[in-house]
C-alpha atoms as a PDB file:
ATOM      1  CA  UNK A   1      -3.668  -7.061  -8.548  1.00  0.00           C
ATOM      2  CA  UNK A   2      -1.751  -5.889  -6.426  1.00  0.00           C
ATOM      3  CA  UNK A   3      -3.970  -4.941  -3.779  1.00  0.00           C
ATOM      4  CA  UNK A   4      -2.660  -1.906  -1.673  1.00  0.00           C
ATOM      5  CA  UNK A   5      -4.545  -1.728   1.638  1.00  0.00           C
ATOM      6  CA  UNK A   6      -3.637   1.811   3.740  1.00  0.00           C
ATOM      7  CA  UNK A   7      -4.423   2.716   7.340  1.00  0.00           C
ATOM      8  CA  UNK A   8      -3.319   5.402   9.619  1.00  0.00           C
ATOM      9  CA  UNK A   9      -4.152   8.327   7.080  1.00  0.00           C
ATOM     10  CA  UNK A  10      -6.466  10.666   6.345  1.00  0.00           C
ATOM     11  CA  UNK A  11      -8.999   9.296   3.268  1.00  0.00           C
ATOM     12  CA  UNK A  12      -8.202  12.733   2.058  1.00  0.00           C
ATOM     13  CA  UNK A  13      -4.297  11.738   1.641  1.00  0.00           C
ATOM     14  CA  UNK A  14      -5.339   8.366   0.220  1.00  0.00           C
ATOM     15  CA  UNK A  15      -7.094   9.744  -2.520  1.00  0.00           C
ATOM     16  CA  UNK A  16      -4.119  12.234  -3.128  1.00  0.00           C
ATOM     17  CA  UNK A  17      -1.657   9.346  -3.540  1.00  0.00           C
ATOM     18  CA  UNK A  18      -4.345   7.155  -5.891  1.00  0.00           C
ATOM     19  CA  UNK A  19      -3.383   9.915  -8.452  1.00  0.00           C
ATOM     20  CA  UNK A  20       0.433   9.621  -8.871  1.00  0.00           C
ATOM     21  CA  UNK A  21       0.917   6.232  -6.655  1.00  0.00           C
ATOM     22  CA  UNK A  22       0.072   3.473  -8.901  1.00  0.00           C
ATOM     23  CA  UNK A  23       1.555   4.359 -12.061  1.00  0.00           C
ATOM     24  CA  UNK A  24       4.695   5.105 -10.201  1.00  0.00           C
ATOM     25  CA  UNK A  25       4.271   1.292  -8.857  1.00  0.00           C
ATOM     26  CA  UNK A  26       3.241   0.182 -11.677  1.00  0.00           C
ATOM     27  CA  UNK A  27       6.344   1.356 -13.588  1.00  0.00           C
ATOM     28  CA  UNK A  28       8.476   0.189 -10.926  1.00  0.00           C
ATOM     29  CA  UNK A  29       6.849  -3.393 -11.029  1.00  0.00           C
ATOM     30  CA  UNK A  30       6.379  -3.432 -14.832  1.00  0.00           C
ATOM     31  CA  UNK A  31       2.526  -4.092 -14.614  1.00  0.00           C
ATOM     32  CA  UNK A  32      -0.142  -2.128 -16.131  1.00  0.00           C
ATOM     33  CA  UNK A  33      -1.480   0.759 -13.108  1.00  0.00           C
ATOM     34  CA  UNK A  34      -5.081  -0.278 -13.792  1.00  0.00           C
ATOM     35  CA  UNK A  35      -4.177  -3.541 -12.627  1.00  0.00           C
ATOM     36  CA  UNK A  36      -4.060  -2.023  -9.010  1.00  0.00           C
ATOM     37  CA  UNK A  37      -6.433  -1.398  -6.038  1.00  0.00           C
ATOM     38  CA  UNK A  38      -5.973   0.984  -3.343  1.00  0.00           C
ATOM     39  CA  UNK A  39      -8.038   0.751  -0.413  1.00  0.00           C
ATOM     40  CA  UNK A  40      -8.409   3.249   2.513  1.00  0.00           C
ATOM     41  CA  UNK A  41      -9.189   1.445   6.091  1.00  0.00           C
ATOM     42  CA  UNK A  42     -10.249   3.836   8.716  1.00  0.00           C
ATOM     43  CA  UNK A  43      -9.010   2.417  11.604  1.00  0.00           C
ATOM     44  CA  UNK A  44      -8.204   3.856  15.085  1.00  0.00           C
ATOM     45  CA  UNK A  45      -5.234   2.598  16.993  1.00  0.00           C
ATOM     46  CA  UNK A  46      -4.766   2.806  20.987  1.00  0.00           C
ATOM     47  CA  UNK A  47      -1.570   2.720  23.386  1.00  0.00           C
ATOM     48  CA  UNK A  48      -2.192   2.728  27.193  1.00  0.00           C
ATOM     49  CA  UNK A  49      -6.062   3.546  26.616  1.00  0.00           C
ATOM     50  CA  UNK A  50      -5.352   6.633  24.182  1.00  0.00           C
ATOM     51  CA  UNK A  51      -5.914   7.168  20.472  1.00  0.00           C
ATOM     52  CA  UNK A  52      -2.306   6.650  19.196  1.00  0.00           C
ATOM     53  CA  UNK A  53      -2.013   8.962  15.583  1.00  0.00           C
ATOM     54  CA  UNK A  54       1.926   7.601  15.418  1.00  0.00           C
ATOM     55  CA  UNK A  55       1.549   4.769  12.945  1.00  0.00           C
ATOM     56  CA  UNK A  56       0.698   5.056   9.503  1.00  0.00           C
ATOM     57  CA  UNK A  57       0.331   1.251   7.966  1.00  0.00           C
ATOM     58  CA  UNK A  58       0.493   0.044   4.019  1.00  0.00           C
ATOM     59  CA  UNK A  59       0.113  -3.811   3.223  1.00  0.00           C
ATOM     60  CA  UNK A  60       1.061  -4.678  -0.478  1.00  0.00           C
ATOM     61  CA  UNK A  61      -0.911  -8.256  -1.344  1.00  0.00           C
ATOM     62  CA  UNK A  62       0.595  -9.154  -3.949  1.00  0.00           C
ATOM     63  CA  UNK A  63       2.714 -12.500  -6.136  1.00  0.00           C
ATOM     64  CA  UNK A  64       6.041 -12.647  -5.070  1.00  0.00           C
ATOM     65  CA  UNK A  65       8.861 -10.161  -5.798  1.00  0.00           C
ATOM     66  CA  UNK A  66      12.323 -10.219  -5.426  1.00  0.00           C
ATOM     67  CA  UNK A  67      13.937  -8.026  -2.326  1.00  0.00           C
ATOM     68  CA  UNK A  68      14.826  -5.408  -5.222  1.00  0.00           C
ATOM     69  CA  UNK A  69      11.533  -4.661  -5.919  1.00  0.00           C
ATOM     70  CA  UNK A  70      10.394  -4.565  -2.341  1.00  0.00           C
ATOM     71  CA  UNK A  71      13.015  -2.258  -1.513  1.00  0.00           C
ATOM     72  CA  UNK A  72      12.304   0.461  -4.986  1.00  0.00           C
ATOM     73  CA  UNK A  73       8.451   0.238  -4.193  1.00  0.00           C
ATOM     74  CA  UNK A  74       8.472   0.293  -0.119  1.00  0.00           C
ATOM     75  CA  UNK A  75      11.012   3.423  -0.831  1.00  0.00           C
ATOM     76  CA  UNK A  76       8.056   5.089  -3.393  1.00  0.00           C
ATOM     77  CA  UNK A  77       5.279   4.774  -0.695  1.00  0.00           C
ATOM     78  CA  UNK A  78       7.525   6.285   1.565  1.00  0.00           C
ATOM     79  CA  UNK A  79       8.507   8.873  -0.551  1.00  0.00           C
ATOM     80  CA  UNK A  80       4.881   9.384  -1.652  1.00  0.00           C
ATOM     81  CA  UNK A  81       3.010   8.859   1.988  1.00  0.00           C
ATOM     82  CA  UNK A  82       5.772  11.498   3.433  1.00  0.00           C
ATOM     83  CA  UNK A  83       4.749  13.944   0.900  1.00  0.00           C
ATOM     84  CA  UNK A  84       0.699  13.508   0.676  1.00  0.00           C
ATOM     85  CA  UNK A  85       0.776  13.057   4.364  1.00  0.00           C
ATOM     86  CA  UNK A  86       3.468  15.790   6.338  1.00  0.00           C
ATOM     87  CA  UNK A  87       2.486  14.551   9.832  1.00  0.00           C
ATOM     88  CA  UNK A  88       3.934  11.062   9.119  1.00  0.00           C
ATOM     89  CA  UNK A  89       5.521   9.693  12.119  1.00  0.00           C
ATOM     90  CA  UNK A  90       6.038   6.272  11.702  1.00  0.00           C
ATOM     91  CA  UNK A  91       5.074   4.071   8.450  1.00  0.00           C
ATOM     92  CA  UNK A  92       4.893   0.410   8.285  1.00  0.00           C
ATOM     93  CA  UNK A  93       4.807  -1.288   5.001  1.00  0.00           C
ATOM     94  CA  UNK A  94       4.064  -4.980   5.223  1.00  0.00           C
ATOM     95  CA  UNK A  95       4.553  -7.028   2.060  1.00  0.00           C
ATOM     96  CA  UNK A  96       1.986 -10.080   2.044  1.00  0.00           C
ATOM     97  CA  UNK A  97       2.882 -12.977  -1.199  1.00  0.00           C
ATOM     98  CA  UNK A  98      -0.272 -14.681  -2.675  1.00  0.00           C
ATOM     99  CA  UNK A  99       0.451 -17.580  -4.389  1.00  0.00           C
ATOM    100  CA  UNK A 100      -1.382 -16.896  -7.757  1.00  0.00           C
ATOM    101  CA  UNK A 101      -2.998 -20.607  -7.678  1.00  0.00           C
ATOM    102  CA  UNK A 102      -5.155 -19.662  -5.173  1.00  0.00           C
ATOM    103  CA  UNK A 103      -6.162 -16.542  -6.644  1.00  0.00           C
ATOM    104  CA  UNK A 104      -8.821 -15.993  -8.654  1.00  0.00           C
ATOM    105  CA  UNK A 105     -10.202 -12.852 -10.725  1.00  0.00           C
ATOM    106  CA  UNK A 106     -13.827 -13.032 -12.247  1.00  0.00           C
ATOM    107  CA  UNK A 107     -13.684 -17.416 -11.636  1.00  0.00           C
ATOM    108  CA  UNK A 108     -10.082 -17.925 -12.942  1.00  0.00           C
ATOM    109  CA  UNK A 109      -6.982 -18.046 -11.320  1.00  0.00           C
ATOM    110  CA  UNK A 110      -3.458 -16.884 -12.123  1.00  0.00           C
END
């Protein structure tokens, strides 16, 4: 936890990012890096009937943050997606709080 779901890229880029990413986060959010997932989604997008390439997408599920935080870790992906990924158009990141009473890890919850 947190869960960091990514669509829009390459896998290739994803798997770039897994390597510097999450311990950046993870400093930023004062949690241990192990403690997050990233997942790659293949998806495919369309506008008027065409494959549209513009959008890249990141959703963050995580407990709630203050707007600080948002705004230091939504500025890292950036940073880190622009870099990994040089064909970046557009990039939405979408921050999604779970309350931690209805989450559970291995039959307890937070």
């Amino acid at each position: 936890m947190p869960h960091i779901r990514m669509r829009g890229l390459p896998e290739d880029a994803v798997a770039s990012l897994s390597r510097t990413l999450l311990a950046q986060l993870a400093e930023l959010c004062r949690i241990d890096a192990q403690g997050f997932t990233l997942d790659w989604i293949p998806s495919t997008s369309y506008r008027d009937g065409k494959i549209d390439l513009s959008t890249t997408q990141v959703e963050l599920l995580w407990f709630p943050k203050d707007p600080d935080t948002h705004d230091r870790v939504e500025q890292a992906i950036r940073k880190a997606i622009a870099s990994a990924y040089p064909e970046l158009q557009h990039l939405a990141v979408m921050f999604r709080a779970l309350d931690p009473s209805t989450y559970y890890r291995d039959g307890t919850h937070f």
